[in-house]
C-alpha atoms as a PDB file:
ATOM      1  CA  UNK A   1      -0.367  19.245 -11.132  1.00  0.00           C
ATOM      2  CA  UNK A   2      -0.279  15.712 -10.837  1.00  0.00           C
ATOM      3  CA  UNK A   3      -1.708  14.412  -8.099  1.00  0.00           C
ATOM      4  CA  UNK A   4      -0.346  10.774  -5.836  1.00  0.00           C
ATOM      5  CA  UNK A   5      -3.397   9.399  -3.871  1.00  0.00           C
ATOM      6  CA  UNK A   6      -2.783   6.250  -1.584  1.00  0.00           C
ATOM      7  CA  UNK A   7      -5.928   4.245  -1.111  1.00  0.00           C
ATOM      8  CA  UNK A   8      -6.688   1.099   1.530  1.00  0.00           C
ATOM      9  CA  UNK A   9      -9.221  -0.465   1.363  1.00  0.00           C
ATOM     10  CA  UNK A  10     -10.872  -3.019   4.509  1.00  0.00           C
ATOM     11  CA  UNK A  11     -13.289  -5.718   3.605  1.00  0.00           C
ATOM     12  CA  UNK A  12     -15.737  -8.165   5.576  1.00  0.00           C
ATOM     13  CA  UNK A  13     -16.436 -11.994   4.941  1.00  0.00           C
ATOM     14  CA  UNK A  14     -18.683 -13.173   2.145  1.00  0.00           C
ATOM     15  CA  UNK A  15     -20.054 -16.536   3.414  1.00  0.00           C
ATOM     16  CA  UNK A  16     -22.960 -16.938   0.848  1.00  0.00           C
ATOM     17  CA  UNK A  17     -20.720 -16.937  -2.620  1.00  0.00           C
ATOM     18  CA  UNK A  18     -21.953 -17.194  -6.110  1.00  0.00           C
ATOM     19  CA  UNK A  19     -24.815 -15.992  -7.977  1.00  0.00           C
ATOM     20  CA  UNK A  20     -24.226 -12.054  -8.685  1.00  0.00           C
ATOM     21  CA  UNK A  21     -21.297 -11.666  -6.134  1.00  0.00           C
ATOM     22  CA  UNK A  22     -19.206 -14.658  -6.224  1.00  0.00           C
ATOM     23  CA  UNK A  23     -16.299 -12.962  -4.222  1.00  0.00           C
ATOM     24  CA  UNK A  24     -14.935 -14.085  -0.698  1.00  0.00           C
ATOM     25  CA  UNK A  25     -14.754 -10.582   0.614  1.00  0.00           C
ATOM     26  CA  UNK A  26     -16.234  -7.176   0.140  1.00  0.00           C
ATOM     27  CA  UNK A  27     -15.198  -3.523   0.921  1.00  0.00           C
ATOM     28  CA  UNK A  28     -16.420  -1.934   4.265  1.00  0.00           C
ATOM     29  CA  UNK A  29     -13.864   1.211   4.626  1.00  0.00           C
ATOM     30  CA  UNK A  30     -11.856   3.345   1.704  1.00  0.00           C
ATOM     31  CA  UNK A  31      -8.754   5.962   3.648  1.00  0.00           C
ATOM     32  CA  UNK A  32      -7.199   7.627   1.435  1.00  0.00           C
ATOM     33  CA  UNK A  33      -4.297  10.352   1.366  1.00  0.00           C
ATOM     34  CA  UNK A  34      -3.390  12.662  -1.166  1.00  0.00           C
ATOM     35  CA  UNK A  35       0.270  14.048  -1.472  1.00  0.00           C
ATOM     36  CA  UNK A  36       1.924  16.085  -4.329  1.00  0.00           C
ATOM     37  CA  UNK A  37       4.169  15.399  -6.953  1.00  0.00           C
ATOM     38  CA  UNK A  38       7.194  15.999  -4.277  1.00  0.00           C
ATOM     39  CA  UNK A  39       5.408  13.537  -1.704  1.00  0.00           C
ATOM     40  CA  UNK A  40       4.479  15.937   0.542  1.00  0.00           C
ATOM     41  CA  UNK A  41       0.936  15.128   2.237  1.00  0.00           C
ATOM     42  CA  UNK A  42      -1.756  16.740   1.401  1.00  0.00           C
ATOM     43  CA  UNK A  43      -4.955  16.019   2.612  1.00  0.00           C
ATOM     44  CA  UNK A  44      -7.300  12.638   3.588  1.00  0.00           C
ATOM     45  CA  UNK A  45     -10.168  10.715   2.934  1.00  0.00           C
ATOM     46  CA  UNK A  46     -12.230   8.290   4.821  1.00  0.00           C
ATOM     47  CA  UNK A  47     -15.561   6.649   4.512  1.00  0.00           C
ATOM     48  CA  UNK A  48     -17.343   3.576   5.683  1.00  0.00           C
ATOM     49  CA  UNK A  49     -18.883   1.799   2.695  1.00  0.00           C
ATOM     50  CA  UNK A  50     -22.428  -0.530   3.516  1.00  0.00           C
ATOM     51  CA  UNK A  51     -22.282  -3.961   2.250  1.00  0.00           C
ATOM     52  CA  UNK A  52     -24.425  -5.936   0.287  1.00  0.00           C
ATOM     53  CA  UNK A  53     -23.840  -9.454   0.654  1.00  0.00           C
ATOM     54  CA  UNK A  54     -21.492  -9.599   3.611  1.00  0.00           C
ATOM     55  CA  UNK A  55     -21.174  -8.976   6.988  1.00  0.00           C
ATOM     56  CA  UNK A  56     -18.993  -8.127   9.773  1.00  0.00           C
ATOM     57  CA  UNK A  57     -18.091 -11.149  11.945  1.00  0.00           C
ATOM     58  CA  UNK A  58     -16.123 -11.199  15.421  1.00  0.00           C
ATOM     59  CA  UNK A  59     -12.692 -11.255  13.306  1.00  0.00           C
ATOM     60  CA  UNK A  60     -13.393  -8.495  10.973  1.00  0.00           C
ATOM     61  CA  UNK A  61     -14.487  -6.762  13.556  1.00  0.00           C
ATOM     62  CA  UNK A  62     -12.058  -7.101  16.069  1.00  0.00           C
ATOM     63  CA  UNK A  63      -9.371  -7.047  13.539  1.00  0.00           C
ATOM     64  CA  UNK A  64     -10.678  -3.610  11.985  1.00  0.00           C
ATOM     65  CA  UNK A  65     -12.456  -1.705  14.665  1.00  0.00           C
ATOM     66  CA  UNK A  66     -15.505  -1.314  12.756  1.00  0.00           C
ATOM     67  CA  UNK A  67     -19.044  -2.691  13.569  1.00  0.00           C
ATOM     68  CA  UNK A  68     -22.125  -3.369  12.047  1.00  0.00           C
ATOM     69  CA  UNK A  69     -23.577  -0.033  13.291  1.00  0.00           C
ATOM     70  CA  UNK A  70     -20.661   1.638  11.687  1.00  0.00           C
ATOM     71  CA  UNK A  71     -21.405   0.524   8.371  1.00  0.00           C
ATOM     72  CA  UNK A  72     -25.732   0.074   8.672  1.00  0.00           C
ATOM     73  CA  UNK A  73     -25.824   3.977   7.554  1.00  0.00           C
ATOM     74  CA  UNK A  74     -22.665   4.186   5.594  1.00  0.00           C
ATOM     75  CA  UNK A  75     -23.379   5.221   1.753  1.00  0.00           C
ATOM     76  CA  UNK A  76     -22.752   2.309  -0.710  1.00  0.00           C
ATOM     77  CA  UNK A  77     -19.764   1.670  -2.881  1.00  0.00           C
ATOM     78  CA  UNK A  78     -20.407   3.880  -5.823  1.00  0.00           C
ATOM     79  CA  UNK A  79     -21.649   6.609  -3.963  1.00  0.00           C
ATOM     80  CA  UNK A  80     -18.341   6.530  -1.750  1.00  0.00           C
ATOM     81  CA  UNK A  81     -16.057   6.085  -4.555  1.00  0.00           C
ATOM     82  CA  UNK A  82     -17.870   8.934  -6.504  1.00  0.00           C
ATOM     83  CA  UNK A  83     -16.945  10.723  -3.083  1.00  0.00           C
ATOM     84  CA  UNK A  84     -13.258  10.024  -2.948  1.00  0.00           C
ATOM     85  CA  UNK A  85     -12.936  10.665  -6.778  1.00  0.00           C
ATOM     86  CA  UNK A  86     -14.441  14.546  -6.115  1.00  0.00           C
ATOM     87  CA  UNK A  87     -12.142  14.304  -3.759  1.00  0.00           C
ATOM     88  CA  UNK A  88      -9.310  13.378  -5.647  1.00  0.00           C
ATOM     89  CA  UNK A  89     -10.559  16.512  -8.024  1.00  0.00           C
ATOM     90  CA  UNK A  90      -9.029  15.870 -11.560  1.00  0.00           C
ATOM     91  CA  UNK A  91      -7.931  12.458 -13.852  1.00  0.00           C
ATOM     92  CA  UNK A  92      -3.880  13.641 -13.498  1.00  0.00           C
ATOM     93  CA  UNK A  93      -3.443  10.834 -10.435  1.00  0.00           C
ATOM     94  CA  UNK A  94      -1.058   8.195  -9.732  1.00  0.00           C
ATOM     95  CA  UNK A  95      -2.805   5.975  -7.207  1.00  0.00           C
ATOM     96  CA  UNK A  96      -0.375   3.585  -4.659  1.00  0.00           C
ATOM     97  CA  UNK A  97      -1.179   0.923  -2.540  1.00  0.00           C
ATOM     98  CA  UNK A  98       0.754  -1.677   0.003  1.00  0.00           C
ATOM     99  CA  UNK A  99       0.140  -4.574  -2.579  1.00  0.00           C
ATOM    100  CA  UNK A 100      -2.220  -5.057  -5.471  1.00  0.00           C
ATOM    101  CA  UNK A 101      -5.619  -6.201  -3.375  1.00  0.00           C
ATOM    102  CA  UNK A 102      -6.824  -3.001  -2.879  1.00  0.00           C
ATOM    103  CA  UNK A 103      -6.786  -2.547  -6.955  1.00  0.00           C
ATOM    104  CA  UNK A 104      -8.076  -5.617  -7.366  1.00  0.00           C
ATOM    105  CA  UNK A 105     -11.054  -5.699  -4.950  1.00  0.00           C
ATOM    106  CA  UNK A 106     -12.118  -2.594  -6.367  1.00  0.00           C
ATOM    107  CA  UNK A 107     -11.844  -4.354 -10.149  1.00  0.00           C
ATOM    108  CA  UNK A 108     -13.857  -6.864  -9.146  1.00  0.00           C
ATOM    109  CA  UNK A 109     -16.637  -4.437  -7.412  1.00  0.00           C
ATOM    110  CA  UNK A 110     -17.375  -1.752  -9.701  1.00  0.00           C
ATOM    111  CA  UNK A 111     -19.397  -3.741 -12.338  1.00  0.00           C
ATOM    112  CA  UNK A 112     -21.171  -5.451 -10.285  1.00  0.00           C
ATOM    113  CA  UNK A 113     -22.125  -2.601  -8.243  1.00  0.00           C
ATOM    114  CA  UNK A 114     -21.530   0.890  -9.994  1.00  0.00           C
ATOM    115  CA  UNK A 115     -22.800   2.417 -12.988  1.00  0.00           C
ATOM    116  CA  UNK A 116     -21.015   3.483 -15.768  1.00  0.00           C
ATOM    117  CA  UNK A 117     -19.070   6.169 -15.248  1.00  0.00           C
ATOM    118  CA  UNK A 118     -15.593   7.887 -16.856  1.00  0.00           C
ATOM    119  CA  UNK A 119     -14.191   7.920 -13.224  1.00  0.00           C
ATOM    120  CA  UNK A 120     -13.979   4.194 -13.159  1.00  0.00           C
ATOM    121  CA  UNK A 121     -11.797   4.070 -16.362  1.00  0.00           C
ATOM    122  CA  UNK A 122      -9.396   5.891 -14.231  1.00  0.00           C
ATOM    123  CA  UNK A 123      -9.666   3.957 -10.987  1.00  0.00           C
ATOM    124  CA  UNK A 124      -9.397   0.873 -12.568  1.00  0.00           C
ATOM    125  CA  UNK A 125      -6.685   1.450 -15.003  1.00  0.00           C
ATOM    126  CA  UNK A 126      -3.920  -0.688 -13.619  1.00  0.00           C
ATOM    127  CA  UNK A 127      -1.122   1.367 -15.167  1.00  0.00           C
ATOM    128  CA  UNK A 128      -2.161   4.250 -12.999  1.00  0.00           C
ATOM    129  CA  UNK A 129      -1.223   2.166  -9.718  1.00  0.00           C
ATOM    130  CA  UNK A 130       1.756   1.557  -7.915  1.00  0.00           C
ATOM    131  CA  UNK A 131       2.463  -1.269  -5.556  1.00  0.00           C
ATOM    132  CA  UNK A 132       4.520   0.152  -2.581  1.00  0.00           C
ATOM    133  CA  UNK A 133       4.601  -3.049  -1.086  1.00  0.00           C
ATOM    134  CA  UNK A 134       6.501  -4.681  -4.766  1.00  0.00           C
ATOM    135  CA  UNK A 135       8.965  -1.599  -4.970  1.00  0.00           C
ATOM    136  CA  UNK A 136       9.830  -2.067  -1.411  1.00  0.00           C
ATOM    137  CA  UNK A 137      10.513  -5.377  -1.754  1.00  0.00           C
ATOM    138  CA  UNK A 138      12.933  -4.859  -4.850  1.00  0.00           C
ATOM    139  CA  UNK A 139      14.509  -2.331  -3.096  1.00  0.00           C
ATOM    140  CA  UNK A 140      15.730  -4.823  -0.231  1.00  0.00           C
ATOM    141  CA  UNK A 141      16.480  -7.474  -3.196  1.00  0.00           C
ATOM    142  CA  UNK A 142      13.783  -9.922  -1.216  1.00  0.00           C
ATOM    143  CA  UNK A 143      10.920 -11.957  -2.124  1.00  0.00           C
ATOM    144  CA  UNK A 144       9.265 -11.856   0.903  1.00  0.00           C
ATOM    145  CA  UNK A 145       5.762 -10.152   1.189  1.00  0.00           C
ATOM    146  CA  UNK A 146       6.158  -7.847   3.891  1.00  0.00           C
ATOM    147  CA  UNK A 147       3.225  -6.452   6.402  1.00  0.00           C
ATOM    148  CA  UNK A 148       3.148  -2.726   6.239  1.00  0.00           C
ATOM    149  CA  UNK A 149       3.921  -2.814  10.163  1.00  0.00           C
ATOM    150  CA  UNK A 150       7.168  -4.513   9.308  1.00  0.00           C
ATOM    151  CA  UNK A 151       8.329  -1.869   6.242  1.00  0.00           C
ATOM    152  CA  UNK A 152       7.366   0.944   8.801  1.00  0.00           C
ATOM    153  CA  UNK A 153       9.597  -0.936  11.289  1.00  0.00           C
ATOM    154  CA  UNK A 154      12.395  -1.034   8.901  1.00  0.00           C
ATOM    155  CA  UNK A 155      11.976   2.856   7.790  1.00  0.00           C
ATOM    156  CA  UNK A 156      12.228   3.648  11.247  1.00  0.00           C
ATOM    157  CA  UNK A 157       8.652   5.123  11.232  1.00  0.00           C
ATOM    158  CA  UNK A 158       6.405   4.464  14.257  1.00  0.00           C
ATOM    159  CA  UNK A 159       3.144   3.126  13.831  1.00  0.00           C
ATOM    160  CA  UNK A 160       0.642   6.013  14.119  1.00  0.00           C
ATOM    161  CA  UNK A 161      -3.304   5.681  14.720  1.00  0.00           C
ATOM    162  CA  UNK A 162      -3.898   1.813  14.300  1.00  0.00           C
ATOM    163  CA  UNK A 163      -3.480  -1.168  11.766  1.00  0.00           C
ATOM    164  CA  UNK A 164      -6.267  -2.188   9.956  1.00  0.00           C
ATOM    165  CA  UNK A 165      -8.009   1.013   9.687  1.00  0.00           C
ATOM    166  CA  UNK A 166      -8.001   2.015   6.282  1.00  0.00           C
ATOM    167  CA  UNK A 167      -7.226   6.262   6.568  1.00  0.00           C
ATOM    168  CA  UNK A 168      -4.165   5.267   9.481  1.00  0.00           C
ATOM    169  CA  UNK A 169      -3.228   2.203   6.765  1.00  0.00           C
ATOM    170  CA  UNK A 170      -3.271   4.796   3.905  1.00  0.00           C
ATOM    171  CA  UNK A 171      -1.537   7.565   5.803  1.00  0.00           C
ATOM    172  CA  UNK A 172       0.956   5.004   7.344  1.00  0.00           C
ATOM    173  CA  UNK A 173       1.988   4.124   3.986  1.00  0.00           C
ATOM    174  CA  UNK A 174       1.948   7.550   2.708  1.00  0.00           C
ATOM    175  CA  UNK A 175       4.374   8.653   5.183  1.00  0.00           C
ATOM    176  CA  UNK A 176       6.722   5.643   4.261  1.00  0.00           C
ATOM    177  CA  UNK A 177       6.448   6.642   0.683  1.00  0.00           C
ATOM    178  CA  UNK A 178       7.305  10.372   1.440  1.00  0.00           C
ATOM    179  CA  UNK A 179      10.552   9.638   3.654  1.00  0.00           C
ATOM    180  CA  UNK A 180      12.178   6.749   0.992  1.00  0.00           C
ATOM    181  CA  UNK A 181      11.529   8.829  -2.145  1.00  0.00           C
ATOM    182  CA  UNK A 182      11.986  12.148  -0.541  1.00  0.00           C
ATOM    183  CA  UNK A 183      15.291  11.152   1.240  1.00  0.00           C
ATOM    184  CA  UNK A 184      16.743   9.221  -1.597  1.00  0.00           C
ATOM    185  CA  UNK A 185      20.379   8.435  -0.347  1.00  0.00           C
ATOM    186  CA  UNK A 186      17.942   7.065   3.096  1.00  0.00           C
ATOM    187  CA  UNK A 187      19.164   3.745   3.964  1.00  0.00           C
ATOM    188  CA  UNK A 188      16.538   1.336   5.686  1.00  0.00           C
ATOM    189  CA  UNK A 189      17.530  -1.101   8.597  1.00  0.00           C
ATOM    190  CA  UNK A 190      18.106  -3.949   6.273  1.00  0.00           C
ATOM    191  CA  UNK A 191      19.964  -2.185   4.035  1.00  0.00           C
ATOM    192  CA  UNK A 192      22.213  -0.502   6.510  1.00  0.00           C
ATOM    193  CA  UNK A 193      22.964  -3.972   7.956  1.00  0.00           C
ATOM    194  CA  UNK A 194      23.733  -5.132   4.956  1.00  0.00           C
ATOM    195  CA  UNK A 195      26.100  -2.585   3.686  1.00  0.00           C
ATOM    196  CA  UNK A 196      27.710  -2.943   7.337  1.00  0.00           C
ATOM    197  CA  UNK A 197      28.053  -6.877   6.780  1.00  0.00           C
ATOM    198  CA  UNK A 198      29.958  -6.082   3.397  1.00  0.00           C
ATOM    199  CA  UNK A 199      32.099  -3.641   5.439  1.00  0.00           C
ATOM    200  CA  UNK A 200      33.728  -6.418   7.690  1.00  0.00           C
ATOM    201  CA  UNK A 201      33.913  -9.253   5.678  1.00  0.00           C
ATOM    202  CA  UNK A 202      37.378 -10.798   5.525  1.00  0.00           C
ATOM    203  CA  UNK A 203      39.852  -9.453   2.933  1.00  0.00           C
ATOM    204  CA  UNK A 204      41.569 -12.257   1.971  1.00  0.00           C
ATOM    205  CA  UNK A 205      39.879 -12.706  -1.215  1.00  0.00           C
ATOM    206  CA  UNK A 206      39.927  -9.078  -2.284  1.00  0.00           C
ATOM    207  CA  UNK A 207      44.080  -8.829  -1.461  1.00  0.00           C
ATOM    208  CA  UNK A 208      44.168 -11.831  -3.691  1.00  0.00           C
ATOM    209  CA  UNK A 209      42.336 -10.322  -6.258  1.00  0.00           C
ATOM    210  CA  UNK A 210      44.748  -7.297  -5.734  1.00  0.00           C
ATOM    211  CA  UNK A 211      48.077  -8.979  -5.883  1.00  0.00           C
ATOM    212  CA  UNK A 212      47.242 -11.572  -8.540  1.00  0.00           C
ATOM    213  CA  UNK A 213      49.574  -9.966 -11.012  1.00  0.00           C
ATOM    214  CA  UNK A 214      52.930  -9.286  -8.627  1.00  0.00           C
ATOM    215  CA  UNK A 215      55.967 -11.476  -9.278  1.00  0.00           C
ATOM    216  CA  UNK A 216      57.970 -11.924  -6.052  1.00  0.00           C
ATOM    217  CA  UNK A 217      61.589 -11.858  -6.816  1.00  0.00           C
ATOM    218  CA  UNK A 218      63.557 -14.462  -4.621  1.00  0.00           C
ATOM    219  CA  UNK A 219      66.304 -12.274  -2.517  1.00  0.00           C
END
């Protein structure tokens, strides 16, 4: 059975870059949330990660919740990937995301910190991963990067647990995913306000369009 796992990931500053980690930021937290092939949740994942070349400042840390003591014990990247991917149990996974950083701070990661391993061929394969945040988006015909608060807002989903933790950021989006593809014919707000605006426009034009043909014969 194929397996869809949504991962978010929450990183800390890197102020020192260069040298063997030249990267701005650097992974503190993995959530993750497994559903099944009909989007039905399944079960979840969470574990703080220890950095090695950044740190937690008074923004991360009041943006995320988590603090140094959090993390001080936490196992390191490979160890809690290794984790998740036992978790995961199996290579038949599509993973999703709300927009393509959490791939790509993992792609930059893994060779600098993890061995090699067959699990990272999968979790780095970009053509296992799905960008919620891009198919949303095309959905509502915009190009406007949306925050996952505001999608949730426009599902008509409340906000459960809090932003900026990865597990309530993973299951957040998880429960988006499983009402829009579950509940296909499932409008969203913009999308019913839209079809409403086409609903009352004038219909000058269209009676036009409709009577372009008829030849009035003078009485």
């Amino acid at each position: 059975m194929q397996v869809k796992v949504v991962i978010d990931v929450e990183m800390c500053r890197v102020y020192s870059k260069g040298g063997v980690f030249p990267y701005q930021n650097e992974i503190i937290q993995i959530g993750a949330v497994k559903m099944d092939e009909d989007c039905s949740i399944l079960d979840s994942f969470s574990s703080f990660v220890r950095p090695r070349f950044g740190r937690i400042d008074r923004f991360i840390g009041k943006l995320t919740h988590i603090s140094e003591s959090d993390v001080s014990e936490a196992p390191e990247l490979e160890e809690a990937l290794l984790q998740m991917m036992r978790w995961i149990g199996g290579d038949d996974v599509v993973f999703y995301s709300w927009s393509r950083t959490d791939l790509s701070q993992i792609r930059k990661e893994i060779p600098i910190k993890c061995g090699k391993c067959s699990e990272w061929d999968i979790l780095t394969d970009p053509s296992k991963w799905i960008d919620y945040q891009e198919q949303f988006m095309r959905r509502l015909k915009t190009s406007r990067q949306m925050k996952l608060s505001e999608a949730l807002d426009l599902a008509e989903l409340d906000v459960e647990g809090r932003l900026h933790d990865g597990l309530d950021d993973a299951y957040n989006t998880a429960r988006m995913i499983a009402k829009l593809e579950k509940q296909k014919d499932y409008r969203t707000l913009i999308e019913r306000a839209r079809a409403a605006e086409e609903s009352h426009k004038p219909l000058t034009t269209s009676l036009e369009y409709l009577f372009r043909d008829l030849k009035v014969k003078s009485a």
